[in-house]
Protein backbone atom coordinates (compact mmCIF):
# COMPACT_ATOMS: atom_id res chain seq x y z
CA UNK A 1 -52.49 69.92 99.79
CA UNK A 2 -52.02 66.47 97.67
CA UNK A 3 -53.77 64.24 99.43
CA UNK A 4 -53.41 61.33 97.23
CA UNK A 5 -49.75 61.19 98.36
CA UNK A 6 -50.04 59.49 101.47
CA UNK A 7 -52.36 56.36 100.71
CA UNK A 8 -53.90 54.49 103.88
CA UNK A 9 -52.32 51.50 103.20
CA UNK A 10 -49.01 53.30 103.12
CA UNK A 11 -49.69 56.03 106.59
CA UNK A 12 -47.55 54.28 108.71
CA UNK A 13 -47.03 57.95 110.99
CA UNK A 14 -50.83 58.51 110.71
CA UNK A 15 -50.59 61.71 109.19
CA UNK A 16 -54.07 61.11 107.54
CA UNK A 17 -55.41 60.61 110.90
CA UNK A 18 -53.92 64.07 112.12
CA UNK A 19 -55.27 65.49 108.87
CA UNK A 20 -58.95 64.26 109.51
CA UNK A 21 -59.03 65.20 113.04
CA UNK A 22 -57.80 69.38 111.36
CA UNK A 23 -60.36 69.54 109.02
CA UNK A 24 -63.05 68.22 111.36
CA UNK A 25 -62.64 70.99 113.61
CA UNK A 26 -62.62 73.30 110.81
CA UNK A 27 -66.54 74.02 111.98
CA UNK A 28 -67.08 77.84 111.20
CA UNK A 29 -65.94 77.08 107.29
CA UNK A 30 -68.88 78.56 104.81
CA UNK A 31 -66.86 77.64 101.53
CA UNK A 32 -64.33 75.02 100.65
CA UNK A 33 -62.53 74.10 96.93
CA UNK A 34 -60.91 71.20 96.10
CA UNK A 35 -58.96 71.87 93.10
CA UNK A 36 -56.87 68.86 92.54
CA UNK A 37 -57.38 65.77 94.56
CA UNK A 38 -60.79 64.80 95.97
CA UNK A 39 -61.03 65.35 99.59
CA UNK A 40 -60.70 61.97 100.91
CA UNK A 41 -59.21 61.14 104.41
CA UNK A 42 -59.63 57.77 104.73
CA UNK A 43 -57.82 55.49 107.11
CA UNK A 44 -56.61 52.24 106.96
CA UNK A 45 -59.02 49.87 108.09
CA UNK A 46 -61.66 50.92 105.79
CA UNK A 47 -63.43 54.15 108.68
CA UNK A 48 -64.32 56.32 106.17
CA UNK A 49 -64.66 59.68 106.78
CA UNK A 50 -67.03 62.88 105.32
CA UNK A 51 -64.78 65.84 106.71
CA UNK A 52 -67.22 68.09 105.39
CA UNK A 53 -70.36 66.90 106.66
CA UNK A 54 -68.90 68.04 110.40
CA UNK A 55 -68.47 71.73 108.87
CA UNK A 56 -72.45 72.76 110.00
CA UNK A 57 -71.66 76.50 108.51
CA UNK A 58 -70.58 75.55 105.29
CA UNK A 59 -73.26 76.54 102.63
CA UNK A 60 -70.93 76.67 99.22
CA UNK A 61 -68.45 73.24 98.06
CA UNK A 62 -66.44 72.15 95.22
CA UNK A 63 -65.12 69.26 95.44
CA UNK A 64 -62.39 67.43 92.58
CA UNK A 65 -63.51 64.24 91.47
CA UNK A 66 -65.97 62.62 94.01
CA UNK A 67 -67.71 59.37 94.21
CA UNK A 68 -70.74 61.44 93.27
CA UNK A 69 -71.80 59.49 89.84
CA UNK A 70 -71.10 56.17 91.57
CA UNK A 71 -72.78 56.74 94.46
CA UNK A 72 -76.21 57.31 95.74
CA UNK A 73 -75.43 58.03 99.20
CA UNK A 74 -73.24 61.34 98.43
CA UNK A 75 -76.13 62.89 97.24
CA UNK A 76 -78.18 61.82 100.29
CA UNK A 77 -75.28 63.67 102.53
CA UNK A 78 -75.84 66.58 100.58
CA UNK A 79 -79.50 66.60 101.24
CA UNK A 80 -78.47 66.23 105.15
CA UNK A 81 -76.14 68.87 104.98
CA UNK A 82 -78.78 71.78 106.06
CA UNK A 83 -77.02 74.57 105.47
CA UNK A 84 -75.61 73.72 102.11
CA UNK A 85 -76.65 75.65 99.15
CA UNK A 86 -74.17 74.85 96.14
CA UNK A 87 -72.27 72.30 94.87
CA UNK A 88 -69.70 72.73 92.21
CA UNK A 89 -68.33 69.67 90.30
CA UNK A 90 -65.20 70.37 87.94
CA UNK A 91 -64.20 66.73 87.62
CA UNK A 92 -67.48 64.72 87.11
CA UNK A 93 -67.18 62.05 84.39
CA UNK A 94 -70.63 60.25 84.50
CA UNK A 95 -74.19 62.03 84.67
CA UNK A 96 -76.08 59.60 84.11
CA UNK A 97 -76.14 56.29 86.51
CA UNK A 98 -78.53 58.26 89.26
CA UNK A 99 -81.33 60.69 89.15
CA UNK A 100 -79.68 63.20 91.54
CA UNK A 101 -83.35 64.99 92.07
CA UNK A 102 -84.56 61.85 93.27
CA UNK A 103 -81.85 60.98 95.80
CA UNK A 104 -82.09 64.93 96.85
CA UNK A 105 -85.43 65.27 97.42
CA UNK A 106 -85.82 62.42 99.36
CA UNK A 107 -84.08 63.33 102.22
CA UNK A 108 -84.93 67.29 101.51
CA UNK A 109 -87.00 69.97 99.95
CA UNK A 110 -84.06 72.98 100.41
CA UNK A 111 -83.33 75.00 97.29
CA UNK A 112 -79.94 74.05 95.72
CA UNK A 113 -77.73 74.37 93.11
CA UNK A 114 -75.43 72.28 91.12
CA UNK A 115 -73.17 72.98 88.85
CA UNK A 116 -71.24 70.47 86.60
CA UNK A 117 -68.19 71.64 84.52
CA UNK A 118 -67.24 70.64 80.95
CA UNK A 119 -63.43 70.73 79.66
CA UNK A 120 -62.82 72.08 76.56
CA UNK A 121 -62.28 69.42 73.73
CA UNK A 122 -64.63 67.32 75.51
CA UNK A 123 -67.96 66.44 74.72
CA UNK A 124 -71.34 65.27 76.00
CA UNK A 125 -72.74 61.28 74.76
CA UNK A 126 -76.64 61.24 75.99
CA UNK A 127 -77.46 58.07 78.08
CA UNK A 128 -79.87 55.44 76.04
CA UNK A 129 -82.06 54.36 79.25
CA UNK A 130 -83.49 57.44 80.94
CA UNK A 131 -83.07 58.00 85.41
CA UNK A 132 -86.75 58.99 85.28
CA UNK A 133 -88.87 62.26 85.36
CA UNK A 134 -87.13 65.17 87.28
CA UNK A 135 -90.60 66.82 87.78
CA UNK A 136 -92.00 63.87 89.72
CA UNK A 137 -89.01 64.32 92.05
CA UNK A 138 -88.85 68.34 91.49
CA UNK A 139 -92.18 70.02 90.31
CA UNK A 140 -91.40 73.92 91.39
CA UNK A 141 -88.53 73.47 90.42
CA UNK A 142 -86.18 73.78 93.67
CA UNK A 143 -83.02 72.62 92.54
CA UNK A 144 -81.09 73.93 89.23
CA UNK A 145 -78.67 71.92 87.46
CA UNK A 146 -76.18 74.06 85.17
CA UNK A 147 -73.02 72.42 82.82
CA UNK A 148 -70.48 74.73 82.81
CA UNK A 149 -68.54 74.73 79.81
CA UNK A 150 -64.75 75.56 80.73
CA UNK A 151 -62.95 78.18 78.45
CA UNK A 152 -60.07 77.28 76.12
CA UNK A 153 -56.83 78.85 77.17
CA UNK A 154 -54.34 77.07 75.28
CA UNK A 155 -52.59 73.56 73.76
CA UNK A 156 -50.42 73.07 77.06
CA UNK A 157 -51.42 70.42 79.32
CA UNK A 158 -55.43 70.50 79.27
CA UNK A 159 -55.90 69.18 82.71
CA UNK A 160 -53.14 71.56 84.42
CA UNK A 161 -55.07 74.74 82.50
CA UNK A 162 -58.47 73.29 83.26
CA UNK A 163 -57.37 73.15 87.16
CA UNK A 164 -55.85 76.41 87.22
CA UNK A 165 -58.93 78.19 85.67
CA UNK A 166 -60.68 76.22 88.69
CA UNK A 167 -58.56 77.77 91.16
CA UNK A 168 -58.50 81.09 90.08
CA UNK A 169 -62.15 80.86 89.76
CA UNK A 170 -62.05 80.11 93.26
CA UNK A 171 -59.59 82.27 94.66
CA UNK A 172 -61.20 85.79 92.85
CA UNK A 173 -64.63 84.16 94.19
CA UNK A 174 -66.80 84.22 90.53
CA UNK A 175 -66.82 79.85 91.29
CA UNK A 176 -70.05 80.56 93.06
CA UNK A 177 -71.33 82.74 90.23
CA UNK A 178 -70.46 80.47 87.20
CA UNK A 179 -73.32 80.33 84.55
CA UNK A 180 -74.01 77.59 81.64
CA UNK A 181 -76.44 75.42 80.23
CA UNK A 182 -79.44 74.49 82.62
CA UNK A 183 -80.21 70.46 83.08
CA UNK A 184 -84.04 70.29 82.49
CA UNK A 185 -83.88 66.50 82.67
CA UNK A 186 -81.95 63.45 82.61
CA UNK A 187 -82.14 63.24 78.56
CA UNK A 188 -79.88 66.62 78.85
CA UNK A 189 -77.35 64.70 81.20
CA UNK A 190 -74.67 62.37 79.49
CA UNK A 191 -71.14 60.80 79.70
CA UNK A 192 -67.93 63.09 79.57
CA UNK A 193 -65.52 62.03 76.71
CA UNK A 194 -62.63 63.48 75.56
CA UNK A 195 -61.71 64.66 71.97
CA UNK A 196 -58.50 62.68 70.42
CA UNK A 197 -56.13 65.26 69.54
């Protein structure tokens, strides 16, 4: 469903309002993908809306390219979501501009799992200025962070491949079960770039 098609600004038949109010009552949902456009239903106006945070059920989520490294408060509604248990990001550009134990933990001390995907011919830059100690926030440790490195498939269009591996991932259900690198810290974390080819 492209949801970047129908812009607020240009809704004039308030289909994103008929969307939003469909996906809100989507309430018994325990997984949800996003494989291509980030699942945003604003309206015009500026009422922004969190679709998934009505979904009480839902314990697994991937989402395409959230606000998540720009914002602190996504990772507070993840702490608030009490029945979620993992979060898959296959789009994540920035790791390092918050200390994502920190804003968890804050809010929660539930088990959880994240998992951050790398595209192959990308690589990893480490941040200069550290986000802090995750064992002051996470001393057990509760949550586990994992980078994902993404399989090379071919010299076609990278991003088509790299969604398509998503989605299959998704639709034979291994998403949930993806393994890679664990995060010990924020020195591990770093900024996405991609190789020039």
């Amino acid at each position: 469903m492209p949801l970047h098609t129908c812009l607020p600004q240009d809704d004039h038949l308030a289909v994103r309002r008929v969307l939003q109010e469909g996906f809100v009552r989507l309430v018994n949902l325990e997984e949800f993908v996003s494989t291509q456009h980030n699942l945003t239903l604003d309206l015009a106006g500026g009422e922004y809306a969190v679709v998934w945070m009505k979904w009480s059920k839902l314990k697994r989520l991937a989402l395409w390219h959230p606000d998540a490294d720009l914002e602190p408060e996504f990772w507070n509604r993840i702490a608030k979501h009490s029945s979620l248990e993992t979060l898959v990001l296959p789009n994540f550009g920035r790791h390092d501009r918050i200390n994502i134990k920190e804003q968890y933990f804050n809010h929660t001390d539930r088990p959880f799992t994240v998992i951050f995907c790398k595209p192959p011919g990308w690589y990893t830059v480490k941040p200069e200025d550290s986000l802090g100690d995750w064992e002051d926030h996470n001393p057990t440790p509760k949550m586990t962070i994992l980078e994902h490195d993404m399989p090379e498939v071919g010299d076609q269009n990278r991003l088509e491949l790299y969604q398509g591996y998503f989605r299959a991932s998704a639709e034979n259900g291994t998403l949930w079960n993806w393994e890679g690198q664990i995060l010990k810290g924020p020195g591990d974390m770093g900024i996405l770039y991609q190789h020039k080819r």
